[in-house]
N, C-alpha and C. Protein backbone atom coordinates (compact mmCIF):
# COMPACT_ATOMS: atom_id res chain seq x y z
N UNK A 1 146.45 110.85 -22.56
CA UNK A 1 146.47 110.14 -23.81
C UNK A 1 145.08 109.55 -24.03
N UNK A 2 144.68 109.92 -25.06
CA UNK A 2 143.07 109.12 -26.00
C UNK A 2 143.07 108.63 -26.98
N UNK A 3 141.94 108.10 -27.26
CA UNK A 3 141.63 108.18 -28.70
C UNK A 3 142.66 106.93 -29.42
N UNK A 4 142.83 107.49 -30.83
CA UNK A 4 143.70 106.98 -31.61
C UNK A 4 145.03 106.74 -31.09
N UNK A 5 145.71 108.03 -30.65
CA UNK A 5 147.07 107.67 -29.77
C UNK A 5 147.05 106.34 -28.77
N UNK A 6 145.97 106.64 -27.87
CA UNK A 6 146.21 105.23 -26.72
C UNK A 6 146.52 103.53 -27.72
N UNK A 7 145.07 104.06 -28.51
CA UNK A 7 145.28 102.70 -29.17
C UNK A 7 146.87 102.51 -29.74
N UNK A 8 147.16 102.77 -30.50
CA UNK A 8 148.89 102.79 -31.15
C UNK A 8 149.92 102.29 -29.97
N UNK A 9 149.53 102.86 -28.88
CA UNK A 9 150.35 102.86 -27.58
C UNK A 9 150.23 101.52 -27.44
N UNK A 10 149.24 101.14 -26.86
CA UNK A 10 148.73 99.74 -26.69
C UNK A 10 149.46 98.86 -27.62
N UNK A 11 148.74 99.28 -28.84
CA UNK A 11 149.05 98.43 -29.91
C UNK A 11 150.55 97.77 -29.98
N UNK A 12 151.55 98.98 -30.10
CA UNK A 12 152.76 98.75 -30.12
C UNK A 12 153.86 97.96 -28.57
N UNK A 13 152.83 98.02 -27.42
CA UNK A 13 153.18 98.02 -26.57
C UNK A 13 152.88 95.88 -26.23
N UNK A 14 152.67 95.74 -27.09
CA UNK A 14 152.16 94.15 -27.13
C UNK A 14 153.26 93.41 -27.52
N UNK A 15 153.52 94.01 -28.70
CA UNK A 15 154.53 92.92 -28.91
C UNK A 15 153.92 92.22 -30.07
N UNK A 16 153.01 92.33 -29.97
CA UNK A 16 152.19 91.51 -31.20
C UNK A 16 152.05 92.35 -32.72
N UNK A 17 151.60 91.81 -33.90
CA UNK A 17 151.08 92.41 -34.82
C UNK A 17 150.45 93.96 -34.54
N UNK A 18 151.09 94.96 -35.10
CA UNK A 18 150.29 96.20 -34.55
C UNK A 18 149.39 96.51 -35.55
N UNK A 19 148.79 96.10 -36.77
CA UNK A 19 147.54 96.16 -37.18
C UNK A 19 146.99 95.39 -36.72
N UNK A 20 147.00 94.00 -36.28
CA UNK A 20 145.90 93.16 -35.47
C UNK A 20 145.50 93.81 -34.73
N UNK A 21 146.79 94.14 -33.92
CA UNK A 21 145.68 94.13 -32.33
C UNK A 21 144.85 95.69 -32.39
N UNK A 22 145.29 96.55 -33.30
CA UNK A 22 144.53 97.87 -33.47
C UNK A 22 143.20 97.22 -34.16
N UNK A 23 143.40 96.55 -35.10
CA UNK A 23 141.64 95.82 -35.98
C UNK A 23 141.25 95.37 -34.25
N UNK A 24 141.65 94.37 -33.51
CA UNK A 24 140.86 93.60 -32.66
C UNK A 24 140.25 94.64 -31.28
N UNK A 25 141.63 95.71 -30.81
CA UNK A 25 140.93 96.60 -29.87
C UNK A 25 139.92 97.39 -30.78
N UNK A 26 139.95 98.00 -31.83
CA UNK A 26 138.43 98.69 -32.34
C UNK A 26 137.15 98.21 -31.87
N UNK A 27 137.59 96.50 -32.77
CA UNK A 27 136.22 95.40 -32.45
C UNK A 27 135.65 95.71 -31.28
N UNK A 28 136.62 95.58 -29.97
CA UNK A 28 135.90 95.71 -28.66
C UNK A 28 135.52 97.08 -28.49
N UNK A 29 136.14 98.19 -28.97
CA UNK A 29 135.67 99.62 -28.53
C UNK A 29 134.18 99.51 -28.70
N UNK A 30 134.10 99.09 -30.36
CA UNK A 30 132.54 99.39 -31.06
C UNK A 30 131.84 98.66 -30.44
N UNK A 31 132.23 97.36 -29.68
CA UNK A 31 131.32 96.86 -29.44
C UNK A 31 130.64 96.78 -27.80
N UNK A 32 131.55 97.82 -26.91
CA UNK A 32 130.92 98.33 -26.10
C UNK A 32 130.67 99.65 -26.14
N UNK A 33 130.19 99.66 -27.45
CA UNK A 33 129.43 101.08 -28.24
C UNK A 33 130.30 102.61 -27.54
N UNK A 34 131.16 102.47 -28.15
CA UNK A 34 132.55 103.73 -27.64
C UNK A 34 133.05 104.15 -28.92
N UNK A 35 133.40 105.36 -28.77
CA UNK A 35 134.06 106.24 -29.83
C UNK A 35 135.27 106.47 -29.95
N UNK A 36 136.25 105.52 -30.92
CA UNK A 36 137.38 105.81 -30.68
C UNK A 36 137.86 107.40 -30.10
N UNK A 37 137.21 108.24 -30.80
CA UNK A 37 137.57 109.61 -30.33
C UNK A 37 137.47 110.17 -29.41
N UNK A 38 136.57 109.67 -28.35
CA UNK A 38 136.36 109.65 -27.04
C UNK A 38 136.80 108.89 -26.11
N UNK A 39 137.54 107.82 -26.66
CA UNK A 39 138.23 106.45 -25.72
C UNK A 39 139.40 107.00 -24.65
N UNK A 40 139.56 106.36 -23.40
CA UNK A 40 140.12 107.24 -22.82
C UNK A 40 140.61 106.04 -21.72
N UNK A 41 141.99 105.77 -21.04
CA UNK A 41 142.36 105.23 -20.17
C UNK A 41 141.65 104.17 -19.67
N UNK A 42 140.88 104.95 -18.71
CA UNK A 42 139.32 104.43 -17.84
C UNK A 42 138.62 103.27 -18.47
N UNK A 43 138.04 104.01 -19.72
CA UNK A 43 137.49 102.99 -20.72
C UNK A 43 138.11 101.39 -21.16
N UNK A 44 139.40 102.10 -21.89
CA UNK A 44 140.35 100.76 -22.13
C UNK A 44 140.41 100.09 -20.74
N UNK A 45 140.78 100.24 -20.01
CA UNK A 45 141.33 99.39 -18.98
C UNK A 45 139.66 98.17 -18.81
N UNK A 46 138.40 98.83 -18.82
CA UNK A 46 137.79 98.10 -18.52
C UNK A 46 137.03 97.73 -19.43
N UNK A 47 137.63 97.55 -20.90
CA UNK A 47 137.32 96.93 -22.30
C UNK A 47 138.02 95.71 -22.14
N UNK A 48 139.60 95.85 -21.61
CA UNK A 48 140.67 94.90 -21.34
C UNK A 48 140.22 93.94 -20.43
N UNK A 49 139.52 94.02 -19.49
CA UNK A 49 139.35 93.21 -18.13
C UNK A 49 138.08 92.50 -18.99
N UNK A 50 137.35 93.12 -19.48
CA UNK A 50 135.90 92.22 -20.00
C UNK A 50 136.80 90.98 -21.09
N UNK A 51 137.28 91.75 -21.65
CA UNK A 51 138.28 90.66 -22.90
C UNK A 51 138.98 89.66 -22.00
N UNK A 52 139.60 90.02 -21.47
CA UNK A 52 140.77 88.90 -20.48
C UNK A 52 139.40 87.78 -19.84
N UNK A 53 138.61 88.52 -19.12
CA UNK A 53 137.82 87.68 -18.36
C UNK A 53 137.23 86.61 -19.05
N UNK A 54 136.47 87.27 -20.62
CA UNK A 54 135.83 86.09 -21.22
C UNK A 54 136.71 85.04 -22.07
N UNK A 55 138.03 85.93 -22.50
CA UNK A 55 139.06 84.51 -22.99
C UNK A 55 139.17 83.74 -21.74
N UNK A 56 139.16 83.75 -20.62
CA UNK A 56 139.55 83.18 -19.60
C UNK A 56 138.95 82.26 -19.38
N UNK A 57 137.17 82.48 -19.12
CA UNK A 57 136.00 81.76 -19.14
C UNK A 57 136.11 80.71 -20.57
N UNK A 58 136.42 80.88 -21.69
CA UNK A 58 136.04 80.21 -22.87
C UNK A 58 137.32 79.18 -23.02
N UNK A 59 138.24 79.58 -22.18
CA UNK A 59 139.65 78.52 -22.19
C UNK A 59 139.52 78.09 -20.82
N UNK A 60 138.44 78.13 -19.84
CA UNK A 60 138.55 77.39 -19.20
C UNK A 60 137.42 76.08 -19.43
N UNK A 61 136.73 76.43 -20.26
CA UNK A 61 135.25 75.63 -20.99
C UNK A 61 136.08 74.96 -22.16
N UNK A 62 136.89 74.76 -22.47
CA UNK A 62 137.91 74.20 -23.60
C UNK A 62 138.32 73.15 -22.35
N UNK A 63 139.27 73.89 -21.38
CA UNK A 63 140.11 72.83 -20.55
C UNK A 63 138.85 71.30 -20.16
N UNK A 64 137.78 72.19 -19.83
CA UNK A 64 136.71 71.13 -19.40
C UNK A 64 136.17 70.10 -20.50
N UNK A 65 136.18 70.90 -21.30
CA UNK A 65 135.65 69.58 -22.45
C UNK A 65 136.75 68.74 -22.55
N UNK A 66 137.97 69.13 -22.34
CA UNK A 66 138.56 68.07 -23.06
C UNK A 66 139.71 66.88 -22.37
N UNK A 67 138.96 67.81 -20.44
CA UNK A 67 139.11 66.96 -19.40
C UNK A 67 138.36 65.51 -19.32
N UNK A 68 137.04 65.60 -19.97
CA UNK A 68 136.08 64.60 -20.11
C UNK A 68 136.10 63.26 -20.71
């Protein structure tokens, strides 16, 4: 599975809005300069881990400010 299909997969597989999260995974494809048409497992998985990691980092810089 690639491409357009994975995304849908994903998409639907959230639970969430399935035009959001298809607009928001694009955002990250393009912006680790990837071709939906070429997107492939491998890729996603480590589009996903960069995303998770930096919401993670930016809600843990929230928890801190407002530990203060």
């Amino acid at each position: 599975m690639e491409g357009e299909t994975l995304i849908n997969e994903v998409a639907l597989a959230t639970g969430l809005p399935v035009e959001w999260v298809k607009i928001e995974l694009k955002k990250l494809i393009y912006e680790q300069g990837l071709k939906i048409e070429t997107l492939n497992l491998s890729h996603l998985r480590i589009i996903l881990a960069d995303y998770l990691q930096d919401t993670l980092i930016k809600a843990k810089k929230e928890m801190d400010l407002h530990q203060l």
